[in-house]
N, C-alpha and C. Protein backbone atom coordinates (compact mmCIF):
# COMPACT_ATOMS: atom_id res chain seq x y z
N UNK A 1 87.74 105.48 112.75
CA UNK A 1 88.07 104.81 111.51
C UNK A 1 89.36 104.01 111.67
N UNK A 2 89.04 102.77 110.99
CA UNK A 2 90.56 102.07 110.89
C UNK A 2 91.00 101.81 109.08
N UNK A 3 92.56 102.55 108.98
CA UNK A 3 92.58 102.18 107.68
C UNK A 3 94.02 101.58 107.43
N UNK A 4 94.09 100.84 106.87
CA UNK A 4 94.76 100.29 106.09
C UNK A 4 95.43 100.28 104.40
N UNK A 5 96.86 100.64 104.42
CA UNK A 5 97.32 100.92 102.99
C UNK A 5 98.10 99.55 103.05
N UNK A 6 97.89 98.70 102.00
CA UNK A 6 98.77 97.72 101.56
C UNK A 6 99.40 98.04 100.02
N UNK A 7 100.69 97.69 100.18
CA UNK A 7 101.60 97.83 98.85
C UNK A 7 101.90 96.34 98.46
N UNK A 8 101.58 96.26 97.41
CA UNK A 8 101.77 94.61 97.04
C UNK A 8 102.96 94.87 96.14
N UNK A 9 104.26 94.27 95.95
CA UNK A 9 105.16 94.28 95.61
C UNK A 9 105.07 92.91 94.45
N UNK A 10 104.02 92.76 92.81
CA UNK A 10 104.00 92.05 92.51
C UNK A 10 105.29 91.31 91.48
N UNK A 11 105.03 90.13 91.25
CA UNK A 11 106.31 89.53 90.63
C UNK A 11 106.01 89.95 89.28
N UNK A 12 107.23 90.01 88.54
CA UNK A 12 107.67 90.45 87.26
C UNK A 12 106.47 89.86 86.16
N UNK A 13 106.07 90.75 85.32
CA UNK A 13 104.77 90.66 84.48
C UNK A 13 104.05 89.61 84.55
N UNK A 14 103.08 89.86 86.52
CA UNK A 14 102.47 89.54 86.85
C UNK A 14 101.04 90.13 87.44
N UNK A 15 101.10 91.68 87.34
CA UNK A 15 100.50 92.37 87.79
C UNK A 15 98.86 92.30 86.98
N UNK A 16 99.26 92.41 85.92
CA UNK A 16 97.50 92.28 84.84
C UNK A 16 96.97 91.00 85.26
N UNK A 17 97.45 89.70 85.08
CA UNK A 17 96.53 88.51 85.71
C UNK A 17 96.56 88.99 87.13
N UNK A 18 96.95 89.60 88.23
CA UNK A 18 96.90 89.84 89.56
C UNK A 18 95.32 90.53 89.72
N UNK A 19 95.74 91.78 88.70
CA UNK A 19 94.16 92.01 88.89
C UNK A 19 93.17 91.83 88.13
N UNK A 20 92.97 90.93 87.14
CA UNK A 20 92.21 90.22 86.52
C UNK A 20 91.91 89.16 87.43
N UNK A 21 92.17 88.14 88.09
CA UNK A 21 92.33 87.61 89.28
C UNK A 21 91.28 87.92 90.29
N UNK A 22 91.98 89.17 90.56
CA UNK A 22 91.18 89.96 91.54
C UNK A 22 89.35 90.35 91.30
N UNK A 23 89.65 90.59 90.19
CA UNK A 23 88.39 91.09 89.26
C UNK A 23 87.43 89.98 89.26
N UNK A 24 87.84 88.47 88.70
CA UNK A 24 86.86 87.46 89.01
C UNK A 24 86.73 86.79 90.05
N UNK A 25 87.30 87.23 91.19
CA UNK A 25 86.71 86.73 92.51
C UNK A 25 85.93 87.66 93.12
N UNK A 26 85.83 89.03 92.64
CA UNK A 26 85.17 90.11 93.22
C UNK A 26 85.56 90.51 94.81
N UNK A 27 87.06 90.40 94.75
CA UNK A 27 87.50 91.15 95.60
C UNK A 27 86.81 92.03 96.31
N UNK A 28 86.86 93.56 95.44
CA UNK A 28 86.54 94.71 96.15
C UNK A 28 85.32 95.11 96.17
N UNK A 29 84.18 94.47 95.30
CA UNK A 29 82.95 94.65 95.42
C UNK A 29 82.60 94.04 96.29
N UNK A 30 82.76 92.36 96.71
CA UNK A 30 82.49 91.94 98.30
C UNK A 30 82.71 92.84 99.33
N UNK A 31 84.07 93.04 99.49
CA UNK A 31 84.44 93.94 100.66
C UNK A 31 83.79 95.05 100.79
N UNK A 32 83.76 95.87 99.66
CA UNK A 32 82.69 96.81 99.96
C UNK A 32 81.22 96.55 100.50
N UNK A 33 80.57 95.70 99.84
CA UNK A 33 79.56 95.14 100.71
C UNK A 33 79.39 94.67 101.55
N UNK A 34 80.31 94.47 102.66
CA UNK A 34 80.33 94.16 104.13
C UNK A 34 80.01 95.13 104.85
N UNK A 35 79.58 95.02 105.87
CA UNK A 35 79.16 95.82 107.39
C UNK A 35 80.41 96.74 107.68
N UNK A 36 80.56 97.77 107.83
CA UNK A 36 81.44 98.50 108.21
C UNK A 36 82.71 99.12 107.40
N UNK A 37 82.59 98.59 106.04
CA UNK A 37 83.66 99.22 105.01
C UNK A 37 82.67 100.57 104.47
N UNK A 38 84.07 101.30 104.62
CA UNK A 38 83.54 102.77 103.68
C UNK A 38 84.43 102.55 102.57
N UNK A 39 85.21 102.10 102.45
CA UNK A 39 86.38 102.08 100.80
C UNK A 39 87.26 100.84 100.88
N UNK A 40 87.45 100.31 99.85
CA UNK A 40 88.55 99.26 99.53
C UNK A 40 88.29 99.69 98.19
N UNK A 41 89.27 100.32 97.74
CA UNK A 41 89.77 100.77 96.64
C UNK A 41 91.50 100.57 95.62
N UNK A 42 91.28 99.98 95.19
CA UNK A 42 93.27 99.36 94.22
C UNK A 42 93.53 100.61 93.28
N UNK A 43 94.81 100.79 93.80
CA UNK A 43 95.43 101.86 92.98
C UNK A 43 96.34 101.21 91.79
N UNK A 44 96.85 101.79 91.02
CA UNK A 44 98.16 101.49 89.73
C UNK A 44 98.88 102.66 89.87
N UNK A 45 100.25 102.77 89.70
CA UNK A 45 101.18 103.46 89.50
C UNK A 45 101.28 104.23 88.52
N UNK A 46 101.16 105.83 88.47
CA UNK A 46 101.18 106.32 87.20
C UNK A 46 102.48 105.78 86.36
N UNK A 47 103.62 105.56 87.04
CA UNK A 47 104.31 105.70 85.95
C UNK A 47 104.55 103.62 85.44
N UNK A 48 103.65 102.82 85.99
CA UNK A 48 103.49 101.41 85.65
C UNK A 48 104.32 100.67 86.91
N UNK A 49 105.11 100.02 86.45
CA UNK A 49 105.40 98.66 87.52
C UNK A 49 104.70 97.62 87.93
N UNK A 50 105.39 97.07 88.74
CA UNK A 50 104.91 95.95 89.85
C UNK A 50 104.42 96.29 91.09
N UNK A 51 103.74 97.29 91.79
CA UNK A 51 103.26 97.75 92.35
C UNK A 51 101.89 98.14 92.17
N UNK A 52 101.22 97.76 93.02
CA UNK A 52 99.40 97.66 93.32
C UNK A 52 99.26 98.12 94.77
N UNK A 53 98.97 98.91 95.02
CA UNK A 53 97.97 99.44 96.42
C UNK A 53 96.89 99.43 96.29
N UNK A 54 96.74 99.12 97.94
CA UNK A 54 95.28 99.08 97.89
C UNK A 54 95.09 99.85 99.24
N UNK A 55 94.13 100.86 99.20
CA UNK A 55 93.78 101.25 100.47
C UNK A 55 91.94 100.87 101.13
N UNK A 56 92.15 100.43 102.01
CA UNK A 56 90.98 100.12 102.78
C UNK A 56 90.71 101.19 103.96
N UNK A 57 89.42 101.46 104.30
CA UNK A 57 88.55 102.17 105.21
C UNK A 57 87.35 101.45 105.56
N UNK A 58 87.58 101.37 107.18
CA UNK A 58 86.81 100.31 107.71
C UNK A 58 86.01 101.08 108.93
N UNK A 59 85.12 101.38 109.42
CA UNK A 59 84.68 101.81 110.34
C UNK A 59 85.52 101.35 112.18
N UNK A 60 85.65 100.30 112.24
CA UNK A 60 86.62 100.01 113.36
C UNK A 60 87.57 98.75 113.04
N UNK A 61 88.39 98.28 113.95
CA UNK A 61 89.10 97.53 113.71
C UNK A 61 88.54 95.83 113.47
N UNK A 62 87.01 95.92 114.26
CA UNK A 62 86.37 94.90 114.52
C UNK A 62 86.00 94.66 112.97
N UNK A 63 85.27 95.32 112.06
CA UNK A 63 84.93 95.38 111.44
C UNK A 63 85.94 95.04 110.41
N UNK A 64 86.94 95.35 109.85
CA UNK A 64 88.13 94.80 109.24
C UNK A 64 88.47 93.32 109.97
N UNK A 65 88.88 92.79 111.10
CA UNK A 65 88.77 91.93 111.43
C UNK A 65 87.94 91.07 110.79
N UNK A 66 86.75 90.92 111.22
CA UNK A 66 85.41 90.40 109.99
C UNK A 66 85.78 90.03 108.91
N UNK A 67 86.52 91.05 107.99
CA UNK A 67 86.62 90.58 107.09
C UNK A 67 87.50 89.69 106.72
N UNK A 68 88.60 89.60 107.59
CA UNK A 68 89.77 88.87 107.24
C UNK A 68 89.00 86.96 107.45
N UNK A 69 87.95 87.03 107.80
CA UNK A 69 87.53 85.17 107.94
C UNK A 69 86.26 85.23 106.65
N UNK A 70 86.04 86.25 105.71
CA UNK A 70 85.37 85.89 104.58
C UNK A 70 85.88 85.16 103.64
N UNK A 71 85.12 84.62 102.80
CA UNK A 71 85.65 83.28 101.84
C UNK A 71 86.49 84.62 100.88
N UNK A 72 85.85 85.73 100.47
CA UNK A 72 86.58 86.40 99.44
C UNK A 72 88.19 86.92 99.85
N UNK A 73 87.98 87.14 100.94
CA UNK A 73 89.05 87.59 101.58
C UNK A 73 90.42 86.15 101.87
N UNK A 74 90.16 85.11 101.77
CA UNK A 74 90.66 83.88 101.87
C UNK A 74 90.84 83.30 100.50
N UNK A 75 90.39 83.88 99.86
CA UNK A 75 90.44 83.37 98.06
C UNK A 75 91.57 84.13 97.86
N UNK A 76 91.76 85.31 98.14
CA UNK A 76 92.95 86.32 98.14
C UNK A 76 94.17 86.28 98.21
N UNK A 77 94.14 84.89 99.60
CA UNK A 77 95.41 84.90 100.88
C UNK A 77 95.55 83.53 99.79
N UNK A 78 94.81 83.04 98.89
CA UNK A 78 94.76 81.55 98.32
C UNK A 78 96.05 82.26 97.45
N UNK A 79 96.08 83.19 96.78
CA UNK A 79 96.04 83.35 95.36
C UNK A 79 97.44 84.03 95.39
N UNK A 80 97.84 84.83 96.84
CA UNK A 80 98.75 85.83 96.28
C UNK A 80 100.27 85.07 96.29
N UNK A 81 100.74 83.89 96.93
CA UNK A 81 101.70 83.15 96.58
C UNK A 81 102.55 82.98 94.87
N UNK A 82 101.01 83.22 93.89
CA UNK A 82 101.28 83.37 92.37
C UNK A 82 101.42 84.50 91.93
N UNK A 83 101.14 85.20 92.82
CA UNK A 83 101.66 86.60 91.92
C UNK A 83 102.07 87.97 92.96
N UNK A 84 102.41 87.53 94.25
CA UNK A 84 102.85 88.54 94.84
C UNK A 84 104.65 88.03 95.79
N UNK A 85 105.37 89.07 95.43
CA UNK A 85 106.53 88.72 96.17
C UNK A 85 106.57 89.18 97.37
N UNK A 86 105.94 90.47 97.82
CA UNK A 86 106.22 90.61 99.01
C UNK A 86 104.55 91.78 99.75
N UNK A 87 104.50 91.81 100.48
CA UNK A 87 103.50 92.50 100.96
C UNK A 87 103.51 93.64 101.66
N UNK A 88 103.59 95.08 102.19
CA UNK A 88 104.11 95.29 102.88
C UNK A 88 102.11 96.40 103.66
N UNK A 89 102.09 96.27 104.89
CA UNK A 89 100.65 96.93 105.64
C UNK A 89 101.07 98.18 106.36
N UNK A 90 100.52 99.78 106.25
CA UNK A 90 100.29 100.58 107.29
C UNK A 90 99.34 100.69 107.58
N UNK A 91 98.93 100.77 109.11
CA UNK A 91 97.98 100.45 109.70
C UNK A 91 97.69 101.71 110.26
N UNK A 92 96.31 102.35 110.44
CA UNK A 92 95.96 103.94 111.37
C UNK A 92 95.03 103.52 111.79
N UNK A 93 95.13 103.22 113.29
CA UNK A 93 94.09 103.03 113.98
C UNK A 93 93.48 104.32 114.80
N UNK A 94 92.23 104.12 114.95
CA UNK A 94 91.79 105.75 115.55
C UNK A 94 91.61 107.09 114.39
N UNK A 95 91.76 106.68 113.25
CA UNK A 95 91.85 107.94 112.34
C UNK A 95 90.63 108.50 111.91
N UNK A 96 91.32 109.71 111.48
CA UNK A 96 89.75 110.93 111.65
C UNK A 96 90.10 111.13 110.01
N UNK A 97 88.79 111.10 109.75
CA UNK A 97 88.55 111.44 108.19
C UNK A 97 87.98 112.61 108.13
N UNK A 98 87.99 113.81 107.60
CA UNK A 98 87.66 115.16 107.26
C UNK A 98 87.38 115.62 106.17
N UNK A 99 86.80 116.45 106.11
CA UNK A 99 86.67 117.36 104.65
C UNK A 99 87.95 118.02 103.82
């Protein structure tokens, strides 16, 4: 498994159009429907903010790769200039998922 946690560090009451945004390009329902994703799932902060995670689970690295040249995935990289200040990726390559 390869997974990926991204923390999007969004700009000041920008976060609701971020994922409204997100919502009508169908972000995470594309991605999920690709070859080799088990999860791309967006989190919210219990206690609110400007902060959005997202964690992805990809069967290999190839497979995430892939996705990074889809149009949805490029609508994304279009968009986050308007509403994201900073980005930050941990990456686990080789990881074992368990019960």
């Amino acid at each position: 498994m390869y997974i990926l946690h991204v923390t999007y560090e969004v700009k000041e009451g920008k976060c609701e159009a971020f994922l409204k945004e997100l919502a009508a390009l169908g972000v995470a329902e594309k991605s999920l429907a690709e070859d080799g994703c088990v999860d791309y799932t967006y989190y919210l902060p219990v206690a609110g903010g400007n902060t959005l995670f997202l964690s992805e689970v990809w069967e290999s690295r190839e497979a995430q790769a892939a996705h990074t040249k889809t149009a949805h995935f490029q609508a994304l990289a279009g968009i986050k200039d308007l509403y994201v200040e900073k980005t930050a990726i941990v990456r686990f390559d080789k990881a074992v998922l368990s019960d």
